[in-house]
C-alpha atoms as a PDB file:
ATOM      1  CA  UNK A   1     -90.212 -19.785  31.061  1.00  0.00           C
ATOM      2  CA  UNK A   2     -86.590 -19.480  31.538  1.00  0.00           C
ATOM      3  CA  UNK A   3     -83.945 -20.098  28.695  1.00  0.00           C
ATOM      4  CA  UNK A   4     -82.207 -22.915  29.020  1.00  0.00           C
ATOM      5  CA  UNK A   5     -79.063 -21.810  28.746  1.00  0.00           C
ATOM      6  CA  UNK A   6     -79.361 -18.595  30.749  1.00  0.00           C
ATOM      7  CA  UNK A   7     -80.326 -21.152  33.729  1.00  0.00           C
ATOM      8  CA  UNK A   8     -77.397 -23.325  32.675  1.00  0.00           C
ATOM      9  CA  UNK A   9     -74.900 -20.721  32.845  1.00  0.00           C
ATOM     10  CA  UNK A  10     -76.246 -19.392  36.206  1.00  0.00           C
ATOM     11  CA  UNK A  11     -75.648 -22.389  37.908  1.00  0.00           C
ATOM     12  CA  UNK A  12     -71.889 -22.962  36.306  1.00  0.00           C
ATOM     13  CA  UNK A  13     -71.421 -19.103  37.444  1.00  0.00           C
ATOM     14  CA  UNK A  14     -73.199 -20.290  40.883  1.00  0.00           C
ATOM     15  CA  UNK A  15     -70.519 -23.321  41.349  1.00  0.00           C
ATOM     16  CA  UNK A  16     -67.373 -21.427  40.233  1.00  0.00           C
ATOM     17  CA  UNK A  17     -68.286 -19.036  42.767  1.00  0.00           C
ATOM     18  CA  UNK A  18     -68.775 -21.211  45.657  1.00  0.00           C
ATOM     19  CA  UNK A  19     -65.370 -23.065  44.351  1.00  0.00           C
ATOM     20  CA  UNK A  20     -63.447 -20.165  44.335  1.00  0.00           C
ATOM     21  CA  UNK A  21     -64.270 -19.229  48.031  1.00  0.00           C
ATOM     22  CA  UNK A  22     -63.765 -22.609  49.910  1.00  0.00           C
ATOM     23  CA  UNK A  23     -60.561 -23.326  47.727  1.00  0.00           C
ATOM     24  CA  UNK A  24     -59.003 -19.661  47.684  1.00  0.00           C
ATOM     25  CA  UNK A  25     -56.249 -18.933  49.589  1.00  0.00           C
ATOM     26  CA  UNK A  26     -55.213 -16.637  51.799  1.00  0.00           C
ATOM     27  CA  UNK A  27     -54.851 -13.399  50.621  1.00  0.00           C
ATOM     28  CA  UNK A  28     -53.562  -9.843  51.236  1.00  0.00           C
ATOM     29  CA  UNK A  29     -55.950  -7.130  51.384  1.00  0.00           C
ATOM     30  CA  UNK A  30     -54.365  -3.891  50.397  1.00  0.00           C
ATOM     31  CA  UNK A  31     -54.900  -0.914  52.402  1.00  0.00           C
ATOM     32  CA  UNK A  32     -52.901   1.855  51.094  1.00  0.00           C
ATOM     33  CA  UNK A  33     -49.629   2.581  48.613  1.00  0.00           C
ATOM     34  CA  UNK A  34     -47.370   5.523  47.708  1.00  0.00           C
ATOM     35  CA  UNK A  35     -45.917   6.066  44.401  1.00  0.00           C
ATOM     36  CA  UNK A  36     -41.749   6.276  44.783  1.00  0.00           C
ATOM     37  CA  UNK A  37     -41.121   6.822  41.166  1.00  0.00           C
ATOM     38  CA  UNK A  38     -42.939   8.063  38.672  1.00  0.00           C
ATOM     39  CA  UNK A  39     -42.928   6.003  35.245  1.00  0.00           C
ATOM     40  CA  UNK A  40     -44.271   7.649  31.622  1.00  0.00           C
ATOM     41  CA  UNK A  41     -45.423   4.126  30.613  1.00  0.00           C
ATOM     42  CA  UNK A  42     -47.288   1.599  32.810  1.00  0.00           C
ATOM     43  CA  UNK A  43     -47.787   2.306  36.813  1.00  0.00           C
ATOM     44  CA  UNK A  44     -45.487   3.707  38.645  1.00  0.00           C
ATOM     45  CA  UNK A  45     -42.781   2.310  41.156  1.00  0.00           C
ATOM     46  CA  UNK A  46     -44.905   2.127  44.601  1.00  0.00           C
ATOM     47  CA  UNK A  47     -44.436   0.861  47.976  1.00  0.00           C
ATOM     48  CA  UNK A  48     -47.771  -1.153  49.038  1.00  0.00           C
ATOM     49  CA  UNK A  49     -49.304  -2.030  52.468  1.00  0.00           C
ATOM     50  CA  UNK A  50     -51.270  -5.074  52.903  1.00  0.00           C
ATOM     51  CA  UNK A  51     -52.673  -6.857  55.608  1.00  0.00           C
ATOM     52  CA  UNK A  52     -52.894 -10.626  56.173  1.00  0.00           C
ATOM     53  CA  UNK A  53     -55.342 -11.686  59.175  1.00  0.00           C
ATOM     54  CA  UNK A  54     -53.776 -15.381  60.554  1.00  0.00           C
ATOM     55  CA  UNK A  55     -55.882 -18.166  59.771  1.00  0.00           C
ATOM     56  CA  UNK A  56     -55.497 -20.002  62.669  1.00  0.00           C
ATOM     57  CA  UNK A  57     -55.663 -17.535  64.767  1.00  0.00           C
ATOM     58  CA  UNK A  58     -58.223 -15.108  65.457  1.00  0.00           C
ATOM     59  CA  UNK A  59     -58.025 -11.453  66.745  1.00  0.00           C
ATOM     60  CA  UNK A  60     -53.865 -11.452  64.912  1.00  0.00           C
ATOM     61  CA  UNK A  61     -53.308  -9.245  61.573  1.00  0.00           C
ATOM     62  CA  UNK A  62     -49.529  -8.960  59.820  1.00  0.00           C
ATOM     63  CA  UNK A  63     -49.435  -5.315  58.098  1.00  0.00           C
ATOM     64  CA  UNK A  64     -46.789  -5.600  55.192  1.00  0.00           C
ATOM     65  CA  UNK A  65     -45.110  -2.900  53.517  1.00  0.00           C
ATOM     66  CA  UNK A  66     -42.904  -4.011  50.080  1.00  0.00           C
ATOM     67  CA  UNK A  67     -42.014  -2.591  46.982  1.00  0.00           C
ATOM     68  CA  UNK A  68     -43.615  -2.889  44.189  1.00  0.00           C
ATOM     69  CA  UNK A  69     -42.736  -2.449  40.922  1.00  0.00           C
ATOM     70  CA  UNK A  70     -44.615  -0.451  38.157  1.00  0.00           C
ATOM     71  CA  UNK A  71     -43.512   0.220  34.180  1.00  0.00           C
ATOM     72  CA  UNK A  72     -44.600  -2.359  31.681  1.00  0.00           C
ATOM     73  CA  UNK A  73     -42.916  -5.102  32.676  1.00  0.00           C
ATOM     74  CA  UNK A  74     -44.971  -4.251  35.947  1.00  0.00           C
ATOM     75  CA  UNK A  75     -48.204  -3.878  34.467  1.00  0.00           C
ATOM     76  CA  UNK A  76     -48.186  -7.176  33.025  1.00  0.00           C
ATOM     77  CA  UNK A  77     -46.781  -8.940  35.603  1.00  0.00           C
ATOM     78  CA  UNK A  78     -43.082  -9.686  34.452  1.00  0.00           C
ATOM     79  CA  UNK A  79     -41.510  -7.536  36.781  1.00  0.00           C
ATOM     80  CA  UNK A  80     -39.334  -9.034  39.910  1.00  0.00           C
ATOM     81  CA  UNK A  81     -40.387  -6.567  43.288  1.00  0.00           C
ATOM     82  CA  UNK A  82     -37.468  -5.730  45.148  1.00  0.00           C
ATOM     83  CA  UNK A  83     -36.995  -7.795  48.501  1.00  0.00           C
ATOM     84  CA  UNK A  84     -37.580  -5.195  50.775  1.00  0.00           C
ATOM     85  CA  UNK A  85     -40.197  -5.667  53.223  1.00  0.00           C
ATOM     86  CA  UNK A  86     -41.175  -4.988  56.440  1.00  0.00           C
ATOM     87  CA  UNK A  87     -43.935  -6.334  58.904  1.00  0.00           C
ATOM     88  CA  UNK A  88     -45.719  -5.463  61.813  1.00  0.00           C
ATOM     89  CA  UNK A  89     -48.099  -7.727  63.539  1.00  0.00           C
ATOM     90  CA  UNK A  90     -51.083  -6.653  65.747  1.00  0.00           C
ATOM     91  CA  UNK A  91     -53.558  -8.216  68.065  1.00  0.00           C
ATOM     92  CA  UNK A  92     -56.771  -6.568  66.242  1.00  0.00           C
ATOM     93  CA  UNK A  93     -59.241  -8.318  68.895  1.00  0.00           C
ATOM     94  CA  UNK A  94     -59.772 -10.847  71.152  1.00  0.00           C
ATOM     95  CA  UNK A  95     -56.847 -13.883  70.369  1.00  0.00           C
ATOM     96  CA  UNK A  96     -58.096 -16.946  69.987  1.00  0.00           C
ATOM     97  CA  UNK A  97     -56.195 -19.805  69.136  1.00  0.00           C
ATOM     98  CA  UNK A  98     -58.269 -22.070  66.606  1.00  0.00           C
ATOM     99  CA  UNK A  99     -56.281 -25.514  66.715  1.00  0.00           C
ATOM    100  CA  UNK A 100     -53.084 -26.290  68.122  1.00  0.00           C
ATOM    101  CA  UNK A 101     -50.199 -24.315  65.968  1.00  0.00           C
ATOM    102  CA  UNK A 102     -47.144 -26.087  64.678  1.00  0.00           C
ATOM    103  CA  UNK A 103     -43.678 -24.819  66.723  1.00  0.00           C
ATOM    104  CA  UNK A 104     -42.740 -23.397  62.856  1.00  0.00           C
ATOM    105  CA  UNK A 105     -44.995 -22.469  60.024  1.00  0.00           C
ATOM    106  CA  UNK A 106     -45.681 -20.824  56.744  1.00  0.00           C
ATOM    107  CA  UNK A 107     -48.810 -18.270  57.458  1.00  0.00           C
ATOM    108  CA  UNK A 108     -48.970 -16.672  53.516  1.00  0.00           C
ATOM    109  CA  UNK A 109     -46.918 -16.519  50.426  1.00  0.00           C
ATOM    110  CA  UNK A 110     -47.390 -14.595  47.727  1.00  0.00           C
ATOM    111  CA  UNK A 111     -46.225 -14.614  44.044  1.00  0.00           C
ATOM    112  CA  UNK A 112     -43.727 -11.426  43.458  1.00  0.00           C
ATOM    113  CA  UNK A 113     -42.964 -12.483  40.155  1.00  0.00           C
ATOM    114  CA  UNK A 114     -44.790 -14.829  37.599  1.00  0.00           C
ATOM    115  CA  UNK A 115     -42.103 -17.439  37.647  1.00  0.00           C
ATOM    116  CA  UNK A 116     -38.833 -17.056  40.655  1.00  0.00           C
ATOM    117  CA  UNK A 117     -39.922 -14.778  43.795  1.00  0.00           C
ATOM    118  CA  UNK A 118     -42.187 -15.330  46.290  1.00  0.00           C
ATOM    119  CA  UNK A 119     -43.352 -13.544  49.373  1.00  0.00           C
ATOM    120  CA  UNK A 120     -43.420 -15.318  52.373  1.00  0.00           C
ATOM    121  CA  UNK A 121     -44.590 -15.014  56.342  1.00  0.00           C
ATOM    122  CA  UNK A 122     -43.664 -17.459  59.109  1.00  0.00           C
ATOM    123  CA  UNK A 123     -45.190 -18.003  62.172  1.00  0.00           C
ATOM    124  CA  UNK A 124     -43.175 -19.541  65.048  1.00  0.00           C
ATOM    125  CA  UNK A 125     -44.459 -20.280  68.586  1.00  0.00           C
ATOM    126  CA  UNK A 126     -42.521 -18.830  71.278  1.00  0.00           C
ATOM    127  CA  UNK A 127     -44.329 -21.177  74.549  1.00  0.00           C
ATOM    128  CA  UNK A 128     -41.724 -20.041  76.851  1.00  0.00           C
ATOM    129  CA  UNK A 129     -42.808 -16.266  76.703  1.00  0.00           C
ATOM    130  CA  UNK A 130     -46.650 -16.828  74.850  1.00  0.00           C
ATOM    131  CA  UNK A 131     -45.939 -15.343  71.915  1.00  0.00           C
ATOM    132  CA  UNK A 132     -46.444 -15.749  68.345  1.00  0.00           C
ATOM    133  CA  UNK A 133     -43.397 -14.113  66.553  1.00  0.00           C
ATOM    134  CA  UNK A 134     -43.548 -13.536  62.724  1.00  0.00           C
ATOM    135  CA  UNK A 135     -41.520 -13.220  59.957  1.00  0.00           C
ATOM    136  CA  UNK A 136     -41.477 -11.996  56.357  1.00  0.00           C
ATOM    137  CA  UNK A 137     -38.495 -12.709  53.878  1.00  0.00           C
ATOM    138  CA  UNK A 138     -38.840 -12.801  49.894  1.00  0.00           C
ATOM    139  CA  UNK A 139     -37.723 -16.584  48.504  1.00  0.00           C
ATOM    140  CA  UNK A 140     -36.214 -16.953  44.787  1.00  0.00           C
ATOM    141  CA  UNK A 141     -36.385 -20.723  42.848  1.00  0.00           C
ATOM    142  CA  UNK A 142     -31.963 -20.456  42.835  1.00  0.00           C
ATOM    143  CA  UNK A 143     -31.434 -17.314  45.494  1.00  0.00           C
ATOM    144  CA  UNK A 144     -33.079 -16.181  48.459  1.00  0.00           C
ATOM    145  CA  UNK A 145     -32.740 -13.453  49.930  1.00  0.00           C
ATOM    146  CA  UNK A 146     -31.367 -12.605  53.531  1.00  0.00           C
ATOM    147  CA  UNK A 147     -33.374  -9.339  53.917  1.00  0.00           C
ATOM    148  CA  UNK A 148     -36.168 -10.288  56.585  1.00  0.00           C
ATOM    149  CA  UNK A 149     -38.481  -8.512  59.458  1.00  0.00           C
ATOM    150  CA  UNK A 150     -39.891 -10.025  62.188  1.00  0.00           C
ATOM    151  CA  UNK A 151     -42.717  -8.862  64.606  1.00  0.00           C
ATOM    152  CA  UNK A 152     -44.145 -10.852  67.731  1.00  0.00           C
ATOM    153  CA  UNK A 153     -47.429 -10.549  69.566  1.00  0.00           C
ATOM    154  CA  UNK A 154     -48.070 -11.454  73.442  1.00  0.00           C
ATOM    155  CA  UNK A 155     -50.403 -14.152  73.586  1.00  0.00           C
ATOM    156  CA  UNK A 156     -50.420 -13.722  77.722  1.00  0.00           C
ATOM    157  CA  UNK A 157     -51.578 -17.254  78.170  1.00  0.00           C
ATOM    158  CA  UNK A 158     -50.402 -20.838  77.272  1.00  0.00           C
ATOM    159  CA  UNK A 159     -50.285 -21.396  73.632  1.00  0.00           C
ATOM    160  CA  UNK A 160     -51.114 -25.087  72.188  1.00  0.00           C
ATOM    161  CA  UNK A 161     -48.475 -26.417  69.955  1.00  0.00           C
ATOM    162  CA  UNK A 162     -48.614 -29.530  68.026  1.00  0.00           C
END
């Protein structure tokens, strides 16, 4: 016979699980860095490259390079990452278009900093030439930043916009 509470906390374990994975959101998946400066204490300064596949639309992954910084304010997540970054999007495999896409949206954002900074990516529909141009630019709570790179991917067909 099973304990009780071993069966108990199985099935909370089970359910946090299965909330996790519908509720999560999108994130990066990183696929490489390089260490820029070297720091005695804590990780180092590093420049990261992630890749975000679009949600609503299959066969379309954003590669993102940014900064990243490392020392102890970076290991426990105080630091502010410079806003730096640079994108390049990629049709991966077949595109296809899940619902139609609003003319302007935000694709991803991702905390730089536990309070202020954010990273973000934009999607806007270009109908006249089908193509899906993005965007990445780092937003602060009082200051953004102007520092941006944008990317665009041929659709070669009609592209549904809300």
């Amino acid at each position: 016979m099973q304990n009780p509470t071993s069966f108990l906390a199985r099935g909370l374990l089970s359910s946090l699980v299965l909330v996790a994975a519908v509720a999560s959101p999108v994130r990066a998946e990183t696929i490489g860095e390089v260490s820029t400066v070297f720091k005695l204490i804590g990780p180092n300064h590093k420049i990261v490259i992630e890749a975000y596949d679009d949600p609503l639309v299959d066969g379309v992954t954003c590669f993102v390079s940014r900064a990243k910084t490392g020392g102890i304010t970076g290991a426990v997540g105080l630091a502010t990452d410079k806003s730096d970054a640079s994108i390049a999007c990629r049709q991966v495999g077949e595109i296809r278009i899940k619902q139609p896409l609003p003319q302007q949206d935000d694709v991803f954002s991702e905390r730089l900093s536990i309070l202020f900074k954010r990273l973000r990516i934009v999607r806007v529909v270009d109908a006249k030439r089908q193509s899906l141009v993005y965007m990445t630019y780092s937003e602060k709570l009082l200051d953004g930043s102007p520092k941006n790179s944008i990317t665009a991917v041929p659709v070669g067909k009609p592209i549904p916009v809300k």
